[in-house]
N, C-alpha and C. Protein backbone atom coordinates (compact mmCIF):
# COMPACT_ATOMS: atom_id res chain seq x y z
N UNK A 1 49.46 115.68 118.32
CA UNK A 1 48.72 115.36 117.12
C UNK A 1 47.39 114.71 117.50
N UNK A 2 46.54 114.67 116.74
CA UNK A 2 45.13 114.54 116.48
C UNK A 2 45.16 113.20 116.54
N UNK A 3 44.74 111.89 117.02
CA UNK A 3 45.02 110.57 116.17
C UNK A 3 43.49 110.21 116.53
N UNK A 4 42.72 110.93 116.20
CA UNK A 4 41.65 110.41 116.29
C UNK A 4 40.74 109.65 114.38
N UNK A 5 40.44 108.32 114.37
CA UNK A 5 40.57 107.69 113.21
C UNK A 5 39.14 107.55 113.01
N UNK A 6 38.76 107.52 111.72
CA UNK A 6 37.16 107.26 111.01
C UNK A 6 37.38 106.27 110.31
N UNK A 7 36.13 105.46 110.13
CA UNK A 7 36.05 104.21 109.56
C UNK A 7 35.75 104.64 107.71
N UNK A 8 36.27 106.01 107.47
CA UNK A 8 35.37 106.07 106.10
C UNK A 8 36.87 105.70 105.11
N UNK A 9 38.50 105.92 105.47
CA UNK A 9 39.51 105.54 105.08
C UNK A 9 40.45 105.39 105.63
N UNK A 10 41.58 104.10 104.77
CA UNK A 10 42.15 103.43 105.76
C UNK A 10 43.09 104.12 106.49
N UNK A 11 43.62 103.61 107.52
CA UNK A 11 44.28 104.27 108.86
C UNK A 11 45.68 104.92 107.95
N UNK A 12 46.27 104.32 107.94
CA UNK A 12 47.56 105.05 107.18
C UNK A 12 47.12 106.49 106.78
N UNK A 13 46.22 106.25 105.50
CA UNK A 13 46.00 107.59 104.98
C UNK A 13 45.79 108.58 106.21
N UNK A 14 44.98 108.37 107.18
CA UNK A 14 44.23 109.40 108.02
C UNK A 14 46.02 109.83 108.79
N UNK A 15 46.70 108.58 108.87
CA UNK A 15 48.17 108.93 109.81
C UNK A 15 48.74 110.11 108.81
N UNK A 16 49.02 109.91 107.93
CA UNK A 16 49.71 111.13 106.72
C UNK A 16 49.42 112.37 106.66
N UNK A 17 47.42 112.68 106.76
CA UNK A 17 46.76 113.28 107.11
C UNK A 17 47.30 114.51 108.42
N UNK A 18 47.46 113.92 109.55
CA UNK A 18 47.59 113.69 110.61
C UNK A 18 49.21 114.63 110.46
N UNK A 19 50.28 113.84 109.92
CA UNK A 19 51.48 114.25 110.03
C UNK A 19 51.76 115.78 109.14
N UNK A 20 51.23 115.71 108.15
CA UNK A 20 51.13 116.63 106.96
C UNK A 20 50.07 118.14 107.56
N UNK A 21 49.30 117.40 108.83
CA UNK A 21 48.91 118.92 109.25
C UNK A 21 50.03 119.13 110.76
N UNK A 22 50.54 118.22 110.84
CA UNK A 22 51.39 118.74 112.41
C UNK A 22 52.63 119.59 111.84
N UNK A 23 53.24 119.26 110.19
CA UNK A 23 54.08 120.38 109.54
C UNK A 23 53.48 121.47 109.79
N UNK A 24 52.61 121.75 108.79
CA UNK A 24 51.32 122.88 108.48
C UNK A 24 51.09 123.61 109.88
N UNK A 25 51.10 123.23 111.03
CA UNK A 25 50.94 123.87 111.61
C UNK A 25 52.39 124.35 112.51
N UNK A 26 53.14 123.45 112.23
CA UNK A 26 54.77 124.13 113.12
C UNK A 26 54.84 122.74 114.24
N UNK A 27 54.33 122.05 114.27
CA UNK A 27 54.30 120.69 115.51
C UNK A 27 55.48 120.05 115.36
N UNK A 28 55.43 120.15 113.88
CA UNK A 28 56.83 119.43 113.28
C UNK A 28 57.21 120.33 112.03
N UNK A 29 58.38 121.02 112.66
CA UNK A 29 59.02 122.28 111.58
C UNK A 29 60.19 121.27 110.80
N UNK A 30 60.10 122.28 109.83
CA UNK A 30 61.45 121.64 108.56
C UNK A 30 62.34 121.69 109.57
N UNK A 31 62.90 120.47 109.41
CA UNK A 31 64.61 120.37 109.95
C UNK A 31 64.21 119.47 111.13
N UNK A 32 63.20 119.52 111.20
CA UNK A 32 62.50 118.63 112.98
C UNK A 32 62.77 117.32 112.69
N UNK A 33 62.60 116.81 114.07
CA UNK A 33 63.35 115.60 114.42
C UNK A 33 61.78 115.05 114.26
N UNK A 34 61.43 113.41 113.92
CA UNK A 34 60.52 113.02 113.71
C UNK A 34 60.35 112.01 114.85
N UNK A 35 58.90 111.87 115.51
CA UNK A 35 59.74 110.90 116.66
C UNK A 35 59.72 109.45 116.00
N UNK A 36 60.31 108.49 116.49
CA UNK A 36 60.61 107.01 116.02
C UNK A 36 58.75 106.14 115.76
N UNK A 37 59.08 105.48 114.66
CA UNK A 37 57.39 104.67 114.18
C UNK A 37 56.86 104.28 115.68
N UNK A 38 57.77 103.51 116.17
CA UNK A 38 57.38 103.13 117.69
C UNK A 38 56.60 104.04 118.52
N UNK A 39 57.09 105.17 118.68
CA UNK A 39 56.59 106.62 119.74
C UNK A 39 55.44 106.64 119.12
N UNK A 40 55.36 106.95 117.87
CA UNK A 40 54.10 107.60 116.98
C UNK A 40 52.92 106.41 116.89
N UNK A 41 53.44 105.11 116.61
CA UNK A 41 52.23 104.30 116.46
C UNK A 41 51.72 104.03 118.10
N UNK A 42 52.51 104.08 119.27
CA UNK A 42 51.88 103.57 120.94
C UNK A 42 51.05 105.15 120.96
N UNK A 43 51.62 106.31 120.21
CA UNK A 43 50.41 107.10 120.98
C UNK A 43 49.31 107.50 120.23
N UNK A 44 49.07 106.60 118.75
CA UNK A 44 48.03 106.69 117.78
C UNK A 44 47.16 105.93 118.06
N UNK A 45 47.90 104.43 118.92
CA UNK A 45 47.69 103.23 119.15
C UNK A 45 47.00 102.52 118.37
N UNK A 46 48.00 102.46 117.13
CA UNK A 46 48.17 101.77 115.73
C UNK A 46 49.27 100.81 115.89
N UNK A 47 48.89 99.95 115.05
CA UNK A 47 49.83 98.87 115.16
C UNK A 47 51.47 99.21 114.01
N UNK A 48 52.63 99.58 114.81
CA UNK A 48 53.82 99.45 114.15
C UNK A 48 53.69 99.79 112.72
N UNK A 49 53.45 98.92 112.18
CA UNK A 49 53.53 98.47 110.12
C UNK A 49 52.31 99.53 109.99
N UNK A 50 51.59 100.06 111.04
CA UNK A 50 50.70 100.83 109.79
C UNK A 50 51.13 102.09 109.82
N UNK A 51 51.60 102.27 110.74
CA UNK A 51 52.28 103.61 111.23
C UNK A 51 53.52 103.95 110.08
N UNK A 52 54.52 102.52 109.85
CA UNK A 52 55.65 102.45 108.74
C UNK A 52 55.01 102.78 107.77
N UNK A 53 53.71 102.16 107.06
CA UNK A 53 53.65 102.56 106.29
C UNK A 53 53.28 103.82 105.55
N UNK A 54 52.60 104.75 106.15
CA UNK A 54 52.41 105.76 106.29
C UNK A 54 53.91 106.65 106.29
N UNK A 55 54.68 106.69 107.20
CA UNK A 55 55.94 107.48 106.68
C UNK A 55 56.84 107.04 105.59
N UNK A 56 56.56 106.00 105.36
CA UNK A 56 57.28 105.71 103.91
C UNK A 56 56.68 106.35 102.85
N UNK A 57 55.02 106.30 102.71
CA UNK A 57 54.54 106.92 101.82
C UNK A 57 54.68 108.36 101.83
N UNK A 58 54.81 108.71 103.00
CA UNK A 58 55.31 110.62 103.54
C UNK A 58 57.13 110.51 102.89
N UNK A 59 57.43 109.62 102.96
CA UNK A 59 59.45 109.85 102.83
C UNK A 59 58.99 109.96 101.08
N UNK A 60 58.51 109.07 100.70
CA UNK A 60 58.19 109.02 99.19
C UNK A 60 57.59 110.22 98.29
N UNK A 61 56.74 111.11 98.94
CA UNK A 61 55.97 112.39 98.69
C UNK A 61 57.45 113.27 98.71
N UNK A 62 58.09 112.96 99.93
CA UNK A 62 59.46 114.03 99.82
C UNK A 62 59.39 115.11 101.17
N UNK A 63 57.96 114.66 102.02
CA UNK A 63 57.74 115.43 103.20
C UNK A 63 58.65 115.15 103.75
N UNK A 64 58.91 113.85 104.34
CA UNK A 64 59.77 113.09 105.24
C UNK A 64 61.47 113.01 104.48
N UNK A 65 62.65 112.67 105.12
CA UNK A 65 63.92 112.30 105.06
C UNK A 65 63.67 111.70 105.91
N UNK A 66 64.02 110.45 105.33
CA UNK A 66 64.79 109.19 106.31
C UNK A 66 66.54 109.47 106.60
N UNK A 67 66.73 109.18 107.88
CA UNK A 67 68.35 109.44 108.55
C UNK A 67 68.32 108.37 108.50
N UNK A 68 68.22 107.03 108.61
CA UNK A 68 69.00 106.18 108.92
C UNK A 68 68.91 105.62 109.89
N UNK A 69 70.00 105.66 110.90
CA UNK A 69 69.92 105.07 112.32
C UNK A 69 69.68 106.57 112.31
N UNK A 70 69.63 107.95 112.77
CA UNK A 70 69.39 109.23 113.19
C UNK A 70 67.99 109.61 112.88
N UNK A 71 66.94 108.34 112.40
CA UNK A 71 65.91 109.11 112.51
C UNK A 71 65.06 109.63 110.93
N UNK A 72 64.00 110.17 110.83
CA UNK A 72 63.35 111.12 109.93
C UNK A 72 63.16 112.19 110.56
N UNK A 73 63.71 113.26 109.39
CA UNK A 73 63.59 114.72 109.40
C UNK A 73 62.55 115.17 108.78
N UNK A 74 61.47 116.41 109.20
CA UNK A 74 60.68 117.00 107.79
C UNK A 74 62.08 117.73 106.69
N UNK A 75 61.59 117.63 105.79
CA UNK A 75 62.34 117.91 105.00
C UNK A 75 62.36 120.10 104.82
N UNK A 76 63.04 120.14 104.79
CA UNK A 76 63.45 121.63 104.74
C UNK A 76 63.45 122.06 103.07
N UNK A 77 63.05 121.37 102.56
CA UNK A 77 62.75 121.73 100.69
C UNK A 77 61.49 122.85 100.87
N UNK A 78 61.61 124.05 100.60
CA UNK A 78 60.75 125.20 100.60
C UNK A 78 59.70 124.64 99.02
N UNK A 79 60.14 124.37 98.42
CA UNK A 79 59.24 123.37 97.15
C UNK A 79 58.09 122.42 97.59
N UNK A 80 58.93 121.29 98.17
CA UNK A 80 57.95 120.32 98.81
C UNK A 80 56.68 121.09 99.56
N UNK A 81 57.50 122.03 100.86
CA UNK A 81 56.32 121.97 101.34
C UNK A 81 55.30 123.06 101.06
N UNK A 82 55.71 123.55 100.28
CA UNK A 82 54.60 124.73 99.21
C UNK A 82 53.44 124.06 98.45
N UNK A 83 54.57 122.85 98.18
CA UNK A 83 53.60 122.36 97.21
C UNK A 83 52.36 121.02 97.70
N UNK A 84 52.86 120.92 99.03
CA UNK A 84 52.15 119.95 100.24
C UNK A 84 50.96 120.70 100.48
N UNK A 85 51.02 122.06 100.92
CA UNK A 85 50.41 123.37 101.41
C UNK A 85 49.08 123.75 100.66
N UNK A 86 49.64 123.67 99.25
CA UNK A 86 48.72 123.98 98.01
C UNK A 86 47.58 122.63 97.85
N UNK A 87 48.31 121.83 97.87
CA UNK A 87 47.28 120.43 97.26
C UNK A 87 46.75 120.27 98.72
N UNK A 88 46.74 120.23 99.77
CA UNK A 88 45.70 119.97 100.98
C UNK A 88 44.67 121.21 100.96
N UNK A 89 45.06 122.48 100.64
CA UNK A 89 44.32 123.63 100.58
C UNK A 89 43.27 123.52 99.61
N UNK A 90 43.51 122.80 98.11
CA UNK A 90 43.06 122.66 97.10
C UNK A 90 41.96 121.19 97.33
N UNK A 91 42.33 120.43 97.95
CA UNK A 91 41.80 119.62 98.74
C UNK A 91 40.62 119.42 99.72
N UNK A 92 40.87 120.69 100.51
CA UNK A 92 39.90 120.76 101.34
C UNK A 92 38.61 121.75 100.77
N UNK A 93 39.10 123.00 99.40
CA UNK A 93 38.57 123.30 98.88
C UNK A 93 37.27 122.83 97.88
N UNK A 94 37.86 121.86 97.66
CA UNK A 94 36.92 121.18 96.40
C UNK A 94 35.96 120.30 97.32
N UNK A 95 36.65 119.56 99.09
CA UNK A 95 35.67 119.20 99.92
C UNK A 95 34.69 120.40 100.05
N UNK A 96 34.86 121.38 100.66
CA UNK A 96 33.92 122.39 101.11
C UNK A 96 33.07 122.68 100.12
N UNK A 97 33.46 122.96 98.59
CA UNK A 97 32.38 123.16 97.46
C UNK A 97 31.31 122.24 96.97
N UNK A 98 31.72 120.77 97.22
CA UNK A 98 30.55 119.98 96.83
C UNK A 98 30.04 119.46 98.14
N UNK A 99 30.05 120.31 99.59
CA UNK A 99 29.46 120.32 100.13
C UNK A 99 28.23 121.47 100.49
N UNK A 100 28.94 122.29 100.31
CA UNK A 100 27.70 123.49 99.74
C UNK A 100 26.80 123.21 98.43
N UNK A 101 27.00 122.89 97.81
CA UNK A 101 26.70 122.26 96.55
C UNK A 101 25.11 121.22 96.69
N UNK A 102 25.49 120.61 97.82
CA UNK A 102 24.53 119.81 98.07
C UNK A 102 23.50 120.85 98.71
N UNK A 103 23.98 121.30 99.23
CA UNK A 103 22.81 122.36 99.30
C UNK A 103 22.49 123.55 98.19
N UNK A 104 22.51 123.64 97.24
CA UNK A 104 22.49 124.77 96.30
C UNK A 104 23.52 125.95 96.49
N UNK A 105 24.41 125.84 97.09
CA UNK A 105 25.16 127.03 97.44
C UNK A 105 26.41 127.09 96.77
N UNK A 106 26.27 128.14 95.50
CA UNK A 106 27.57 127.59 94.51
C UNK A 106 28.89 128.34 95.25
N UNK A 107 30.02 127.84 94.74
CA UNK A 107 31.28 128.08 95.25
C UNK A 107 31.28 129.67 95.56
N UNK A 108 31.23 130.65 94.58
CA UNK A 108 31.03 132.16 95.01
C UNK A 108 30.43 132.63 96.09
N UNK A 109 29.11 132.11 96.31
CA UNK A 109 27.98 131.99 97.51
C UNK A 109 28.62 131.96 98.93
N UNK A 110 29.84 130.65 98.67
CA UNK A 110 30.56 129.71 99.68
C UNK A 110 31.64 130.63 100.17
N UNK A 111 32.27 131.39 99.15
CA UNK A 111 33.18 132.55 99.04
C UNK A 111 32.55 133.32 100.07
N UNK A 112 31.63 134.12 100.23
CA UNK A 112 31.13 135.53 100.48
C UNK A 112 30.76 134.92 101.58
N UNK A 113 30.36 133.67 101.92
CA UNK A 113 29.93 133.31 103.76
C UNK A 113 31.19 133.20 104.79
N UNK A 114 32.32 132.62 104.11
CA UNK A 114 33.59 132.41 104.77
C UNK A 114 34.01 133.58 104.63
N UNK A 115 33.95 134.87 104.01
CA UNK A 115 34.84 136.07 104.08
C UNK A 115 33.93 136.47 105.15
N UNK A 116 32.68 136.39 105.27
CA UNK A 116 31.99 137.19 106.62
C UNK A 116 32.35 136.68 107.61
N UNK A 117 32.75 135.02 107.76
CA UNK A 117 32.75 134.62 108.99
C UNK A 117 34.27 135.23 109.33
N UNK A 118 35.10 134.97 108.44
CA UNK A 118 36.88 135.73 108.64
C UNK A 118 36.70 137.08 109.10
N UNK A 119 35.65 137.96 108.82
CA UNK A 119 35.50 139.64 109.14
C UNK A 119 35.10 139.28 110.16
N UNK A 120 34.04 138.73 110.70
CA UNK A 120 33.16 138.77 112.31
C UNK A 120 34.23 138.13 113.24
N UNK A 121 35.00 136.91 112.85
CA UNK A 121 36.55 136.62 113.74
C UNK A 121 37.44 137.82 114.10
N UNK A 122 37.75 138.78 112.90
CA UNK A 122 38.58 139.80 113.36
C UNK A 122 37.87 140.73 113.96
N UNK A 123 36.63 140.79 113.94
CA UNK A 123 36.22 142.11 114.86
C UNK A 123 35.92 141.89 116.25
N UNK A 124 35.95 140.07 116.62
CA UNK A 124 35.66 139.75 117.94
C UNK A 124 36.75 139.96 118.62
């Protein structure tokens, strides 16, 4: 995982961030073993409690299952993580549009530059 942190919001959020794309990408598949706050905060090198708090707020979303003494699981709910999938997508969407934006470049505009750059990827 990525644990690289910006001063623009607080650390937790960026940790959630962080965990919610290591699903997304398969780092940590449904049914996966989560490693312990301890493992995750020495190699974020975050302090413990911020690291907790962050998977509590992930167990609370419904990404995370807490085991107990056995640990947190991603959760294997095909719901959850559809619906995790959608709102970061939708997310990063509405980032990318009022960043074109600032430049005059309305969302359609924004459309037709990312489908060229996706065509010139597949033809390389």
């Amino acid at each position: 995982m990525n644990w690289k942190f910006s001063g623009d919001r607080p650390v937790y959020q960026q940790i959630m961030e962080n965990i919610r794309g290591a699903v997304l990408r398969g780092e940590l598949p449904p049914g996966g073993k989560v490693p312990s706050v301890r493992d995750l905060a020495a190699a974020a090198q975050v302090n413990p409690n911020t690291m907790q708090r962050a998977m509590t707020e992930l167990e609370r979303e419904g990404l995370l299952v807490g085991g107990g003494t056995s640990g947190r699981t991603v959760t294997e709910n095909p719901e959850v993580l559809e619906e995790m999938k959608e709102r970061i997508l939708e997310e990063l969407a509405r980032e990318c549009a009022e960043k074109f934006m600032v430049f005059g470049i309305t969302p359609s505009q924004a459309a037709r530059l990312l489908l060229e750059l996706d065509k010139e990827k597949e033809e390389s």
